[in-house]
Protein backbone atom coordinates (compact mmCIF):
# COMPACT_ATOMS: atom_id res chain seq x y z
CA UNK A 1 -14.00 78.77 -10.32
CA UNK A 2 -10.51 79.67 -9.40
CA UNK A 3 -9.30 80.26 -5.83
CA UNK A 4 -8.78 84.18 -7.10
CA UNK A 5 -11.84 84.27 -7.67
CA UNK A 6 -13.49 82.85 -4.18
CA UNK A 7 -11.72 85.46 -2.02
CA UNK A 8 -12.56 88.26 -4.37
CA UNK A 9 -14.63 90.62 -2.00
CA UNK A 10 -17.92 91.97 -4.28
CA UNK A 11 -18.52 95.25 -4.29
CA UNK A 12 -21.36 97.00 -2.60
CA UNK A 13 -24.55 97.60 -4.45
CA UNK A 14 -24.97 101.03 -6.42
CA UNK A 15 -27.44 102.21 -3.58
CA UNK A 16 -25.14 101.25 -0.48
CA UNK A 17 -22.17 103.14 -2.25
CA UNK A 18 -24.81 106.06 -2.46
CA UNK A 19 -25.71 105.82 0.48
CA UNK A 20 -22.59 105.88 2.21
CA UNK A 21 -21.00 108.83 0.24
CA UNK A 22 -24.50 110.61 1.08
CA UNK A 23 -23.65 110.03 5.03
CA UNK A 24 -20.15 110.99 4.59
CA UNK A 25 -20.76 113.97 2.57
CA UNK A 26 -23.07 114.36 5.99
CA UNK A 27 -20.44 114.43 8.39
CA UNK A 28 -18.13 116.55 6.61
CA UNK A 29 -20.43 119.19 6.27
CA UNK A 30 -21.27 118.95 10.20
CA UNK A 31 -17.59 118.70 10.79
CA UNK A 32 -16.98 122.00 8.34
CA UNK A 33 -19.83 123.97 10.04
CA UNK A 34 -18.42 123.76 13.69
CA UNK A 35 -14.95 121.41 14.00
CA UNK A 36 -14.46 122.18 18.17
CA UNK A 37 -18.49 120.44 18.89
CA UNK A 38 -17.81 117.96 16.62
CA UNK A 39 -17.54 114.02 18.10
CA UNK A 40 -17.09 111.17 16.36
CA UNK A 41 -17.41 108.73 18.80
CA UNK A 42 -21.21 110.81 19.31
CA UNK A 43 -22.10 110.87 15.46
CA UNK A 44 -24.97 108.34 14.77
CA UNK A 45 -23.44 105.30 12.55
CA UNK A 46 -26.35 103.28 10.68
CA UNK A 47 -26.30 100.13 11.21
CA UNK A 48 -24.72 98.61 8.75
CA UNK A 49 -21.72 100.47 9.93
CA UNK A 50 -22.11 99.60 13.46
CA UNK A 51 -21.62 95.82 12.67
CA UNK A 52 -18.99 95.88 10.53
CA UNK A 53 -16.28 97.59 13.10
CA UNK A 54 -13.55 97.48 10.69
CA UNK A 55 -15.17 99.97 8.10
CA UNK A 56 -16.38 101.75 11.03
CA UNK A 57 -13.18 102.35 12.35
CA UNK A 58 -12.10 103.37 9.10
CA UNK A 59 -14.31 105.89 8.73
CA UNK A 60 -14.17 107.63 11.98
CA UNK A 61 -10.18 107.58 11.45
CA UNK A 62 -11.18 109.58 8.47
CA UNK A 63 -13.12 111.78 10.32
CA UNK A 64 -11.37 112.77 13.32
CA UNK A 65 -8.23 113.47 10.36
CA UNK A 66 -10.82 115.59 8.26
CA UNK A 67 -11.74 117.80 11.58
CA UNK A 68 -7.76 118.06 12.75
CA UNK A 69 -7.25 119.41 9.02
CA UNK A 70 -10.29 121.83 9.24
CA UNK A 71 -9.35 122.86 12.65
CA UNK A 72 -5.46 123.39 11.20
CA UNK A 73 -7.13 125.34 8.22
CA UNK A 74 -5.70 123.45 5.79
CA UNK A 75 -7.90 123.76 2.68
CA UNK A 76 -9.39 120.55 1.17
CA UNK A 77 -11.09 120.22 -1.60
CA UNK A 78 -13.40 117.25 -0.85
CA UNK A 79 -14.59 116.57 -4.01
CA UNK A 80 -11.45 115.34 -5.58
CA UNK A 81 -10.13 114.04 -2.01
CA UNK A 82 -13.26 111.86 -0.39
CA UNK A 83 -10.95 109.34 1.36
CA UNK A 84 -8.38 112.09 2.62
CA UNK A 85 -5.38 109.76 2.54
CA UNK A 86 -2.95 112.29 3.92
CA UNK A 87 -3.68 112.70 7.74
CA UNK A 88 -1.80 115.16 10.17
């Protein structure tokens, strides 16, 4: 085995990459439904979130740029834009 090869990550499993887009798909809608309520640091993470803090991170960065754009009214289509790579 080559050393590219050792410190390739793997890939989550079909059902955690399910998963996940299911609880993102989650908080955009609550985030879409009412922006000014809406808390990240309040939103309930499962848990394999809350121990890895570096995807967690991640993905409330995302999610505090997703609710600045919906509160700006920018339009979004989140089905061709999931990871929203431009934030304000």
């Amino acid at each position: 085995m080559s050393a590219d090869a050792e410190t390739k990550r793997s890939r989550p499993c079909k059902g955690k990459r399910l998963r996940y887009r299911r609880f993102v798909e989650r908080l955009i809608t609550q985030i879409s439904e009412n922006p000014e309520s809406f808390n990240v640091e309040s939103a309930a993470f499962p848990p394999s979130l809350q121990e890895d803090k570096d995807k967690l991170g991640k993905l409330m960065h995302r999610m505090q740029c997703y609710r600045d754009q919906v509160k700006a009214g920018i339009e979004i289509d989140i089905a061709k834009d999931l990871v929203f790579r431009d934030c304000l």
